[in-house]
Protein backbone atom coordinates (compact mmCIF):
# COMPACT_ATOMS: atom_id res chain seq x y z
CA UNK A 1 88.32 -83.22 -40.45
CA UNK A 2 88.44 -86.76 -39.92
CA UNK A 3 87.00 -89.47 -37.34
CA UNK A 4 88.77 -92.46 -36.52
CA UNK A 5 88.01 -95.40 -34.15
CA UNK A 6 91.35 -95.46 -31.12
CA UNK A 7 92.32 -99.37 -31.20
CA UNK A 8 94.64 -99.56 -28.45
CA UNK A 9 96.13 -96.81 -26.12
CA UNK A 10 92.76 -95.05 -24.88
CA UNK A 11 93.90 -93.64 -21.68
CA UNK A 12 96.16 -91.63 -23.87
CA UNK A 13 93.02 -89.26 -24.56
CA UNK A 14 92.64 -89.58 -20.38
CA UNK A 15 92.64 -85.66 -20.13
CA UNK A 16 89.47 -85.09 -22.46
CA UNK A 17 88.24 -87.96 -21.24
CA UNK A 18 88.35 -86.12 -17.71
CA UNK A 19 86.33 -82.86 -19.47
CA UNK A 20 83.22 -85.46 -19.20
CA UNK A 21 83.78 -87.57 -16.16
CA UNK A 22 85.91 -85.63 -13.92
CA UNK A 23 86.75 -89.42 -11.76
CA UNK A 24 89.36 -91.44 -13.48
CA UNK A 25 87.98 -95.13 -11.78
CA UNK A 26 84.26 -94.47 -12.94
CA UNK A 27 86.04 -93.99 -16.97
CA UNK A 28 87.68 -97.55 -16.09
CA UNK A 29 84.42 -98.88 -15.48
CA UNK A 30 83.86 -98.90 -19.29
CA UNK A 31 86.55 -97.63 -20.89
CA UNK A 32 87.74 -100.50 -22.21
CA UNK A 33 84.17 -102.80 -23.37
CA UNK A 34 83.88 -99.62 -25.28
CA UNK A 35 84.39 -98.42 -28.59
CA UNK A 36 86.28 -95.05 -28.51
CA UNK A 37 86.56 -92.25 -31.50
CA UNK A 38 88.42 -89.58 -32.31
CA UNK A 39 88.02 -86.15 -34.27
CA UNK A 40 91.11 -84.63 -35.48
CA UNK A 41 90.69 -81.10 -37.13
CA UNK A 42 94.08 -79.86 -36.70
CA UNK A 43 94.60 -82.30 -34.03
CA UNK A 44 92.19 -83.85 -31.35
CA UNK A 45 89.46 -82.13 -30.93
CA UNK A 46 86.83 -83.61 -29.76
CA UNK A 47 86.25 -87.61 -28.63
CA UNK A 48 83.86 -90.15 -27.51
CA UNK A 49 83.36 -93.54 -26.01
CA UNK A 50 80.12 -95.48 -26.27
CA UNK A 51 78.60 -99.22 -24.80
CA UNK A 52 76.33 -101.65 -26.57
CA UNK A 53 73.79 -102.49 -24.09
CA UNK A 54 71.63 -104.38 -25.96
CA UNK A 55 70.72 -105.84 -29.86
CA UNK A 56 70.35 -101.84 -31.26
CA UNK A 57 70.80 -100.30 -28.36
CA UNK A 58 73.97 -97.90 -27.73
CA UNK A 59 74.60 -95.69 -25.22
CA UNK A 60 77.45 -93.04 -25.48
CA UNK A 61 79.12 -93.06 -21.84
CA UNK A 62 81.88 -90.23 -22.51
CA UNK A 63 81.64 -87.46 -25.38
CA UNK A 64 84.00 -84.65 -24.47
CA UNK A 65 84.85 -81.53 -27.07
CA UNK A 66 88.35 -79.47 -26.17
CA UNK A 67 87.29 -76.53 -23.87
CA UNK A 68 88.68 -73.78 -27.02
CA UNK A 69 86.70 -75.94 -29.31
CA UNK A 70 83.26 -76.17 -27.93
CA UNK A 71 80.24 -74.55 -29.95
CA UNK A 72 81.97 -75.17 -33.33
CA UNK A 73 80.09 -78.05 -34.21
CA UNK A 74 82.09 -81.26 -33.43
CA UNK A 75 79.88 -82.53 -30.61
CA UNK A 76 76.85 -82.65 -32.81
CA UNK A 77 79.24 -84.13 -35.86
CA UNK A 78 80.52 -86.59 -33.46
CA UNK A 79 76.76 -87.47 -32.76
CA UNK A 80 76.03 -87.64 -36.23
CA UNK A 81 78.89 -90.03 -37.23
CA UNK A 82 77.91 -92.60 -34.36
CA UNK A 83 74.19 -92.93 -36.05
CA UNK A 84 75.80 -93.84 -39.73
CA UNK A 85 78.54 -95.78 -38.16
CA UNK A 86 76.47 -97.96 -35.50
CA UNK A 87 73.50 -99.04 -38.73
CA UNK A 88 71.81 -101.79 -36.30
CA UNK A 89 71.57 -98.87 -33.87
CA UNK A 90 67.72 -98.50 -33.14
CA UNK A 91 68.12 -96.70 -29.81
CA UNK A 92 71.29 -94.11 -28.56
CA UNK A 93 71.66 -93.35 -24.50
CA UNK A 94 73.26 -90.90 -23.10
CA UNK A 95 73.67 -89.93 -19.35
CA UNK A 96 74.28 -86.28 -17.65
CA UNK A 97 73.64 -84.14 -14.88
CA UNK A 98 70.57 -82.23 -13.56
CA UNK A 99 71.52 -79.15 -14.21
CA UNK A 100 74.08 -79.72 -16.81
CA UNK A 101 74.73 -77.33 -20.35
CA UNK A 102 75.18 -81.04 -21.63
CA UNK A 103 71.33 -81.20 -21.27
CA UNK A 104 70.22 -78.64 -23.53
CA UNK A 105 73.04 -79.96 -26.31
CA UNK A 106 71.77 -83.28 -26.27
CA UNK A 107 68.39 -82.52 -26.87
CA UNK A 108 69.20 -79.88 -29.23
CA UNK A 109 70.75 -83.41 -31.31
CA UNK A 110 67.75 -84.84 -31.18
CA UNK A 111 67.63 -86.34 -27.75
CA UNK A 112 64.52 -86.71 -25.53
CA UNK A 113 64.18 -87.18 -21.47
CA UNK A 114 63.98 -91.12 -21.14
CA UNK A 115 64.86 -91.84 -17.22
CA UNK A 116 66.31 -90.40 -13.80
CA UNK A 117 68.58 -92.56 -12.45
CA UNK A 118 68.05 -91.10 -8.54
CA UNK A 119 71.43 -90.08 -6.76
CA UNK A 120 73.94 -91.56 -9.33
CA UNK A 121 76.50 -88.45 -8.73
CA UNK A 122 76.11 -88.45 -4.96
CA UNK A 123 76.24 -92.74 -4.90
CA UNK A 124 79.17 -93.09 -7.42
CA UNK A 125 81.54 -90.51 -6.84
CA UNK A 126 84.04 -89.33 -4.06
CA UNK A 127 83.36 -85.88 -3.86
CA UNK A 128 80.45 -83.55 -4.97
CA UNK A 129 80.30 -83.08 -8.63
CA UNK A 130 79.34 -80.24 -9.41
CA UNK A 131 78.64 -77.80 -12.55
CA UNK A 132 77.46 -74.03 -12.72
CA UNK A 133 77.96 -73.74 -8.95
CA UNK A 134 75.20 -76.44 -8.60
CA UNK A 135 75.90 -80.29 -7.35
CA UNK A 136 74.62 -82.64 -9.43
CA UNK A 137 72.54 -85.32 -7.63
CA UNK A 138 70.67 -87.28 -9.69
CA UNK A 139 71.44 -88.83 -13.68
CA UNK A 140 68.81 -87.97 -16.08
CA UNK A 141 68.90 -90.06 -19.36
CA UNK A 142 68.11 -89.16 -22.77
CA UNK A 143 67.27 -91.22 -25.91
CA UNK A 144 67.35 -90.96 -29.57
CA UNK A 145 65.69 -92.95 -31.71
CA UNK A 146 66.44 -94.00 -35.14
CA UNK A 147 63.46 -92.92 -37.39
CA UNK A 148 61.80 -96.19 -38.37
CA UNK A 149 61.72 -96.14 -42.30
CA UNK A 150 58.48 -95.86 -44.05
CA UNK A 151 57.00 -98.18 -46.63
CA UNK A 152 54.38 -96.85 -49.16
CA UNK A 153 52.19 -99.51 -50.67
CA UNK A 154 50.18 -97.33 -52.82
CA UNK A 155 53.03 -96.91 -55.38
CA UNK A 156 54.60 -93.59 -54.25
């Protein structure tokens, strides 16, 4: 298994890139002022594309896993990686539906409810969006925080 950062050519990985955020012109919003990895098992598996939005914090705007490959593992790895690879990262976003499976993943990795950003599918999107036979309406956003090291003065 191996992770590598995608330095030029990112729409190549368009289709799993589409698994995410099913609207091509919302990935161009920031597609390209972000940083883009890959996991390759085999071949592509699994891929991700995250903004800095401020000093420490990050938020991860696409993370998509191969339909065959999901539940294996390689979301959670890829979420793993981006904490030891981003070290000034104090704070990691992430955006999804309502109603979405994505919910219960994230927060399974550590993730906690941070914000509802009201309407975001129905404002941002051409046509409904919509996952499990529900339409997502509103983007609820989670955040992980890096555990703030501890400092014993007592000699332990």
């Amino acid at each position: 298994m191996n992770i590598k950062k995608v330095l030029g050519a990112k729409k190549e990985y368009i289709d799993l890139l589409l698994l995410a955020d099913e609207q091509e012109n919302m990935i161009d919003r920031y597609l390209e002022r972000g940083e883009m990895f890959i996991l390759e098992d085999s071949g592509v598996k699994a891929e991700c594309v995250v903004t800095k939005e401020a000093d420490g914090i990050y938020e991860i705007k696409n993370l998509a896993v191969r339909s065959d490959c999901q539940r294996k593992g390689y979301g959670r790895i890829l979420i793993e990686f981006l904490f030891s690879y981003y070290t000034d990262c104090k704070s990691m976003l992430v955006g999804t539906g309502d109603s979405s499976p994505a919910l219960s993943f994230y927060q399974k990795c550590g993730f906690t409810k941070s914000y509802r950003t009201k309407n975001f599918f129905t404002d941002n999107y051409d046509h409904p969006i919509l996952e499990n036979g529900k339409q997502l309406v509103d983007m609820i956003y989670l955040k992980r925080e890096r555990p703030v090291p501890t400092c014993h003065t007592d000699g332990k």
